[in-house]
C-alpha atoms as a PDB file:
ATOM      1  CA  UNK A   1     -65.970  10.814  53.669  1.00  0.00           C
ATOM      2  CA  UNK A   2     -68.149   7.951  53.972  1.00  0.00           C
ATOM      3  CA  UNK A   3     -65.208   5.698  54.822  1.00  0.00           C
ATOM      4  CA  UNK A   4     -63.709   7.609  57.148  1.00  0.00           C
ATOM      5  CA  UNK A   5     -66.885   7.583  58.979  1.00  0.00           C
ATOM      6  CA  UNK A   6     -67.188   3.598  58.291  1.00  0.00           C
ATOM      7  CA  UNK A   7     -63.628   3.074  59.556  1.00  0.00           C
ATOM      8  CA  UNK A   8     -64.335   5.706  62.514  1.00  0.00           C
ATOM      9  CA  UNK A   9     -66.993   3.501  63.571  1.00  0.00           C
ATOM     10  CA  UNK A  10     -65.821  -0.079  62.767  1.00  0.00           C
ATOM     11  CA  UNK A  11     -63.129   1.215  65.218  1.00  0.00           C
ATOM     12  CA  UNK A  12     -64.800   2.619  67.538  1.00  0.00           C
ATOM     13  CA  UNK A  13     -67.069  -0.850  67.965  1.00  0.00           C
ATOM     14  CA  UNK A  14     -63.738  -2.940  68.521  1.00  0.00           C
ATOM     15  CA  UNK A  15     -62.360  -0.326  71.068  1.00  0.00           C
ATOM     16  CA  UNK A  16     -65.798  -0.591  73.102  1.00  0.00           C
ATOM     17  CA  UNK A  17     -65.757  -4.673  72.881  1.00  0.00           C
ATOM     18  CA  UNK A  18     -62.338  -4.557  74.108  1.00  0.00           C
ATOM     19  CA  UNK A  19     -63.181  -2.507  76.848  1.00  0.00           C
ATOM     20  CA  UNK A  20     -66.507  -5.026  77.703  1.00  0.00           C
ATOM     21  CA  UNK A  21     -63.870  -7.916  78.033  1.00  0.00           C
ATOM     22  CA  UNK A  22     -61.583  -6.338  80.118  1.00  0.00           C
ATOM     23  CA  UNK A  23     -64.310  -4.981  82.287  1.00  0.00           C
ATOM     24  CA  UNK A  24     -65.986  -8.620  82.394  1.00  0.00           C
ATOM     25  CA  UNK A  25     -62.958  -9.866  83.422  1.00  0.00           C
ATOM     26  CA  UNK A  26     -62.580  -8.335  86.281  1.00  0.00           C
ATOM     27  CA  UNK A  27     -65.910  -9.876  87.761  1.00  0.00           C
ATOM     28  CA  UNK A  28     -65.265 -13.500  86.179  1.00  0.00           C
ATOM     29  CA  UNK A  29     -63.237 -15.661  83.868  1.00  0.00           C
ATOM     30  CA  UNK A  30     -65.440 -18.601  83.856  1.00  0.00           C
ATOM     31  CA  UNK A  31     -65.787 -19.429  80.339  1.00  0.00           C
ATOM     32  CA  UNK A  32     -69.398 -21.342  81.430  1.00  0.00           C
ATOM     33  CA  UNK A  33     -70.020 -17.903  81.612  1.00  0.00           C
ATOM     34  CA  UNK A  34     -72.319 -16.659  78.208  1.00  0.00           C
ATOM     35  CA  UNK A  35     -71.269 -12.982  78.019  1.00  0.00           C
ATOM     36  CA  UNK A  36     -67.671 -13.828  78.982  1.00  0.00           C
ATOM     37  CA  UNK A  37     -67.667 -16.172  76.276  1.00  0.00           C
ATOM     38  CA  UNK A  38     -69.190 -14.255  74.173  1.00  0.00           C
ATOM     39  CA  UNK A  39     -66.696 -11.458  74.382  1.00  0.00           C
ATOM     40  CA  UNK A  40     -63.853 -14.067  74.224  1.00  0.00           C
ATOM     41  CA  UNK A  41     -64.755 -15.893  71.066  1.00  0.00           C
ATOM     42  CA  UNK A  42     -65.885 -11.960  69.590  1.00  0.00           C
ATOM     43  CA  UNK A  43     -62.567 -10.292  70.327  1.00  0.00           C
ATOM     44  CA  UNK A  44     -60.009 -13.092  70.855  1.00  0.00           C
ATOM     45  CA  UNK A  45     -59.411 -12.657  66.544  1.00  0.00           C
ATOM     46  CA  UNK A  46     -58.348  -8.651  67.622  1.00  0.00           C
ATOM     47  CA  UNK A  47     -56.180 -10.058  70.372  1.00  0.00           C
ATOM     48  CA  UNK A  48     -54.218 -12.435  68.120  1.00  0.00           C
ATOM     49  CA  UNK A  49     -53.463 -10.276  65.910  1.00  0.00           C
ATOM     50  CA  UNK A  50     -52.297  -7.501  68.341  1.00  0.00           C
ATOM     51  CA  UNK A  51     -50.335 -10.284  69.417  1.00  0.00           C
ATOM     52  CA  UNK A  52     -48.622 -10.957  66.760  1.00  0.00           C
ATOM     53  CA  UNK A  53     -47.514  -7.645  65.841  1.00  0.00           C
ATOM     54  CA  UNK A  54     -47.000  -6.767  70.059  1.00  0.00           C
ATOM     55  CA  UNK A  55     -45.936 -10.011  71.977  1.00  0.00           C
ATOM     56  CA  UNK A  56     -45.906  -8.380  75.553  1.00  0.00           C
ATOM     57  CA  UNK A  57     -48.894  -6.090  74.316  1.00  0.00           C
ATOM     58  CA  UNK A  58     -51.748  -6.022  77.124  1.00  0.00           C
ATOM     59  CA  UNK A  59     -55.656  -5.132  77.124  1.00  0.00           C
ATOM     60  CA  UNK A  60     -54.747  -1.360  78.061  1.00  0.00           C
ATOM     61  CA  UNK A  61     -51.972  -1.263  75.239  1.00  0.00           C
ATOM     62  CA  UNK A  62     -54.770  -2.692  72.739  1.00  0.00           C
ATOM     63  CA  UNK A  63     -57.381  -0.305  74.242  1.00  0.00           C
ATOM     64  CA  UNK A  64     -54.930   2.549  73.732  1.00  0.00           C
ATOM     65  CA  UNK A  65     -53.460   1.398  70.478  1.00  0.00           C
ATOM     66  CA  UNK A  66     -57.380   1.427  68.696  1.00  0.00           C
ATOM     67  CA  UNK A  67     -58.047   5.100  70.428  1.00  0.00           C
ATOM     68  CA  UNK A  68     -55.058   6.489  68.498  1.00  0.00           C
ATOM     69  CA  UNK A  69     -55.812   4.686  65.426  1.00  0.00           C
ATOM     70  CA  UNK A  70     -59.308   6.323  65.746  1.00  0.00           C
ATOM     71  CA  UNK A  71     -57.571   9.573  66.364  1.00  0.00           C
ATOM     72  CA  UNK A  72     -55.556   9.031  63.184  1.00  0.00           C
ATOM     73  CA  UNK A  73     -58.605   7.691  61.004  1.00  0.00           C
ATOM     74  CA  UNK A  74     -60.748  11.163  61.771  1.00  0.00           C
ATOM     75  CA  UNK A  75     -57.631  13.816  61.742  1.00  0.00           C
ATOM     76  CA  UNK A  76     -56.215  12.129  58.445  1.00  0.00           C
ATOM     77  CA  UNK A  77     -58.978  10.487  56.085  1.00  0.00           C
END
């Protein structure tokens, strides 16, 4: 129970990180930027992994990807 929960959350904390980037990116990329760069150097570890294991993978596939993994994590654990 209690990792289900931890796992539900840990999730759920990437997924909403994730979704920060791509919605700061879509006012700037300037990496002089703080909280751009911030959310780069925070998720960029998330991104290379997802693209490793999905080369043309993009934010919305990653975004999607973690939601069903939450989906998973609270139906199954």
């Amino acid at each position: 129970m209690i990792v289900e929960i931890f796992v539900n959350y840990t999730l759920a904390f990437i997924m909403w990180l994730v979704i920060g980037r791509a919605t700061i990116s879509l006012f700037t990329k300037d990496p002089k930027n703080p909280i751009y760069s911030l959310f780069v150097r925070v998720t960029e570890p998330i991104y290379i992994l997802f693209r490793k294991i999905f080369p043309k993978g993009t934010t919305i596939f990653i975004i999607l990807t973690i939601i069903l993994l939450r989906i998973l994590t609270v139906k199954y654990l």
